[in-house]
PDB file of N, CA and C in Angstrom:
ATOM      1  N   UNK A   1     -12.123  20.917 -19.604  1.00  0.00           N
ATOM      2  CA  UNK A   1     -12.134  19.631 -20.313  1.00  0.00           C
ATOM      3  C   UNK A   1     -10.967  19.560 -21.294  1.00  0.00           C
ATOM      4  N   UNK A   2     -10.968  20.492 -21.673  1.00  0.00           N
ATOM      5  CA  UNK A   2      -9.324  20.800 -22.831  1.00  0.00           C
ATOM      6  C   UNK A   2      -8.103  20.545 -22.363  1.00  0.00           C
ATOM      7  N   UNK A   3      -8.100  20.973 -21.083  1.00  0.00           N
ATOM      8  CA  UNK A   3      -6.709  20.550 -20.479  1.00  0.00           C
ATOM      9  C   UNK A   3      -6.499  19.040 -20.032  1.00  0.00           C
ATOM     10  N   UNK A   4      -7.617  18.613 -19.465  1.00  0.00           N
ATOM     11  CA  UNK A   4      -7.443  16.740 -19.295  1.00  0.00           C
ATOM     12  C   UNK A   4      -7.646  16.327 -20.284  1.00  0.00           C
ATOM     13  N   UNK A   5      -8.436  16.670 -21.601  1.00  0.00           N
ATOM     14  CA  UNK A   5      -7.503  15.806 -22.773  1.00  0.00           C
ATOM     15  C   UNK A   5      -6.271  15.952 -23.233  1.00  0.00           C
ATOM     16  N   UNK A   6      -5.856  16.996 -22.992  1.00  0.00           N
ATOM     17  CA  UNK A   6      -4.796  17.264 -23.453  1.00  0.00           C
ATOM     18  C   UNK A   6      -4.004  16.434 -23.188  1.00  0.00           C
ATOM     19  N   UNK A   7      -3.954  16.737 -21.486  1.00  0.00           N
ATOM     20  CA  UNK A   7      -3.137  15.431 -20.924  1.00  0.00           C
ATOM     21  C   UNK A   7      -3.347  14.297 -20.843  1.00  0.00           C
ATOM     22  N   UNK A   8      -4.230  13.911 -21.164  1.00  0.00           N
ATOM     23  CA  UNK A   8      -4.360  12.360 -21.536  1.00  0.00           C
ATOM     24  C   UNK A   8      -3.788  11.953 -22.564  1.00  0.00           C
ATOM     25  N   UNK A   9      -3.778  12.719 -23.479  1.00  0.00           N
ATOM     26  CA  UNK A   9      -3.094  12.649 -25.227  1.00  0.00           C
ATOM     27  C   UNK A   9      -1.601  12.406 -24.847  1.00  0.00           C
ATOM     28  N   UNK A  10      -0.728  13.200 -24.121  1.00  0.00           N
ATOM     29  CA  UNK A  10       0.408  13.310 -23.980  1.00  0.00           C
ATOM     30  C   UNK A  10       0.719  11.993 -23.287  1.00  0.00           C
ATOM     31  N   UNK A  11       0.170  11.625 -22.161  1.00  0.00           N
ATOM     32  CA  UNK A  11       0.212  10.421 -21.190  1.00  0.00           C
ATOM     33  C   UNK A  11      -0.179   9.475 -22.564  1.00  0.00           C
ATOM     34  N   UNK A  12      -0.755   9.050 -23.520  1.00  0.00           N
ATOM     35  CA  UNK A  12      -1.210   8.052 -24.226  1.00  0.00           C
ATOM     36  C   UNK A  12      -0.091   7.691 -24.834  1.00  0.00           C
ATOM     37  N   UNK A  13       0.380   9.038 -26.268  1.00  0.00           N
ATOM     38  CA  UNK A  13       1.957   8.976 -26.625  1.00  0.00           C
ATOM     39  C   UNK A  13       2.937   8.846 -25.862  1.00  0.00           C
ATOM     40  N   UNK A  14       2.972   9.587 -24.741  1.00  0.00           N
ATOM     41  CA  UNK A  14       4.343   9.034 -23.960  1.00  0.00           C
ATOM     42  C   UNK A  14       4.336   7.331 -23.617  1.00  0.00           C
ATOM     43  N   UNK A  15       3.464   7.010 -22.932  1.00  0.00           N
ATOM     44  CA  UNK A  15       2.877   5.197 -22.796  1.00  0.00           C
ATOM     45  C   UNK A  15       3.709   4.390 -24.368  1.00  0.00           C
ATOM     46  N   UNK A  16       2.935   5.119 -25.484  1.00  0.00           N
ATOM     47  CA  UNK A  16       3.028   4.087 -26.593  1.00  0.00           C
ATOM     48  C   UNK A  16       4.534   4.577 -27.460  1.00  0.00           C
ATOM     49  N   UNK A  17       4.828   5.678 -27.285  1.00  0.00           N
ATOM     50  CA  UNK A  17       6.502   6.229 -27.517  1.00  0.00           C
ATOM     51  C   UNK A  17       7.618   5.299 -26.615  1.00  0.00           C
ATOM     52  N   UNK A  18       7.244   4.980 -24.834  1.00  0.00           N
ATOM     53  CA  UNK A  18       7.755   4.274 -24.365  1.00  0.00           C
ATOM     54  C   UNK A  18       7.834   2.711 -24.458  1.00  0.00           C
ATOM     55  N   UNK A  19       6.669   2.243 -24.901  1.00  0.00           N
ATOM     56  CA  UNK A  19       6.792   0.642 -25.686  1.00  0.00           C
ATOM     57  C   UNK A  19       7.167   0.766 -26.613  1.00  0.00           C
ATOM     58  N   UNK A  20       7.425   1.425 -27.867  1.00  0.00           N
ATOM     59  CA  UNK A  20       7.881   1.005 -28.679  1.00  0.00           C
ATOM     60  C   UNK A  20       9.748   0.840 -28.419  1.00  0.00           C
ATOM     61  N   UNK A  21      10.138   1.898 -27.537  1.00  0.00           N
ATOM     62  CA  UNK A  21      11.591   2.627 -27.258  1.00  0.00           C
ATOM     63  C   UNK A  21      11.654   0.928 -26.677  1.00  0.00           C
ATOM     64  N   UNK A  22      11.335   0.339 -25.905  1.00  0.00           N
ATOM     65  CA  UNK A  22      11.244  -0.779 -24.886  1.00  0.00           C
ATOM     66  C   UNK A  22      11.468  -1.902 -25.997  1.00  0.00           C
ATOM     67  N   UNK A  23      10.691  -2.006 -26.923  1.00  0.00           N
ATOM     68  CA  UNK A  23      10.316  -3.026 -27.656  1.00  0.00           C
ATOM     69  C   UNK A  23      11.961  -2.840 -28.652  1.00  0.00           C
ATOM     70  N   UNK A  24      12.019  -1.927 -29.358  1.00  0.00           N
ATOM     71  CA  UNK A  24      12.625  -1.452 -29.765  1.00  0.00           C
ATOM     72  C   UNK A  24      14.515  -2.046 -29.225  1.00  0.00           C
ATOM     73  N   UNK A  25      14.412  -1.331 -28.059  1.00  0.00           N
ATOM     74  CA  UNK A  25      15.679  -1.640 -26.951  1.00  0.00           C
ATOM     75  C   UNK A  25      16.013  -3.177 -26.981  1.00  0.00           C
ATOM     76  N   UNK A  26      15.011  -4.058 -27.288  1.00  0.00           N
ATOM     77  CA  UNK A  26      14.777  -5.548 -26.520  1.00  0.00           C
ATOM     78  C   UNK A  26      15.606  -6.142 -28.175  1.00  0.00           C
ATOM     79  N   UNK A  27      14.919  -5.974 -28.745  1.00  0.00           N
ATOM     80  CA  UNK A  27      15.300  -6.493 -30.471  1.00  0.00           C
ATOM     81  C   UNK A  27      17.140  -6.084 -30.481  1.00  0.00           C
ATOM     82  N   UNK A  28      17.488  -5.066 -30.160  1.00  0.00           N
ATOM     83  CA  UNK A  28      18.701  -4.473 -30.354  1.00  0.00           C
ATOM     84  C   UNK A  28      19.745  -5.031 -28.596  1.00  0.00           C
ATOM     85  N   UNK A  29      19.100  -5.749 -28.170  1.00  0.00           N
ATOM     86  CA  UNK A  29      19.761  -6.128 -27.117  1.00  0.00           C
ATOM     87  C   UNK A  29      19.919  -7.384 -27.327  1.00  0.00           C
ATOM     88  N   UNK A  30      19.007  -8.558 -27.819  1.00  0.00           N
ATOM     89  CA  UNK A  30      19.057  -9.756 -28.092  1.00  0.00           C
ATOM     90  C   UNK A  30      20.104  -9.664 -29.627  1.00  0.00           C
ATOM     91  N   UNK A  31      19.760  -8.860 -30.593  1.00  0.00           N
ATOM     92  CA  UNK A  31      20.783  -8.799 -31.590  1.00  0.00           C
ATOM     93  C   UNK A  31      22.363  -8.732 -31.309  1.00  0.00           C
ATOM     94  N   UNK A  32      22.621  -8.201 -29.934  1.00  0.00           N
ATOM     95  CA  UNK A  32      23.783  -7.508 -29.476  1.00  0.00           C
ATOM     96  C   UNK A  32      24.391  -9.037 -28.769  1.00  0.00           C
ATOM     97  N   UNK A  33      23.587  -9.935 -28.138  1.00  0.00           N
ATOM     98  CA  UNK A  33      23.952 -11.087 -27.527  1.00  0.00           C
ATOM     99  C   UNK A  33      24.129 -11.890 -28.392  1.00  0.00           C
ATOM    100  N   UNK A  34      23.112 -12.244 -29.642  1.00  0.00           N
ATOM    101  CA  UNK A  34      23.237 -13.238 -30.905  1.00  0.00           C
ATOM    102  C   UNK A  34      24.676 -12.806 -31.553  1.00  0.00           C
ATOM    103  N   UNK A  35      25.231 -11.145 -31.923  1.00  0.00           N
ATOM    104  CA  UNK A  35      26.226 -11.339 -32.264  1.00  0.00           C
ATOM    105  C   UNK A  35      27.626 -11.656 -31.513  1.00  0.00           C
ATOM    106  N   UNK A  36      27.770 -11.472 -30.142  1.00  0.00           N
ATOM    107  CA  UNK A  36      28.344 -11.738 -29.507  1.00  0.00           C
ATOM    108  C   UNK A  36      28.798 -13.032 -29.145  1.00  0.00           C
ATOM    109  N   UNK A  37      27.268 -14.363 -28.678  1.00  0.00           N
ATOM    110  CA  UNK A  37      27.462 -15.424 -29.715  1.00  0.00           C
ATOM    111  C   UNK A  37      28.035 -15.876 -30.470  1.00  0.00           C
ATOM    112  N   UNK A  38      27.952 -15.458 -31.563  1.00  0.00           N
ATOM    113  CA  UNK A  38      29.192 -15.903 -32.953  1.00  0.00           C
ATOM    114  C   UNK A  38      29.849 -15.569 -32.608  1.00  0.00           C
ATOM    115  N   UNK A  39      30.430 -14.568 -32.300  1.00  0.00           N
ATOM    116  CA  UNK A  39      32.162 -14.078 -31.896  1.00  0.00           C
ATOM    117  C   UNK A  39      32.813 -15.037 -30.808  1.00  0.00           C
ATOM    118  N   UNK A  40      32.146 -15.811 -30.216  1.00  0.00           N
ATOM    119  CA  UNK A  40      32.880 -16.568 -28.930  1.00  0.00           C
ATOM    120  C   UNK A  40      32.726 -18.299 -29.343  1.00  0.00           C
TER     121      UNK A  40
END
């Protein structure tokens, strides 16, 4: 039982480490077009 929580724990953080990286990515990609925007 220790070892499938375990890995469930890891699979949970990796899941919510990867939305934030995602979420994260999205803000800094639209920032990257808004400034690009002004420059043109």
């Amino acid at each position: 039982d220790g070892v499938v929580t375990s890995r469930r724990r890891i699979v949970r953080i990796g899941g919510r480490t990867f939305a934030h990286l995602a979420f994260l990515g999205m803000i800094l990609a639209i920032a990257l077009i808004l400034k690009a925007g002004q420059i043109i």
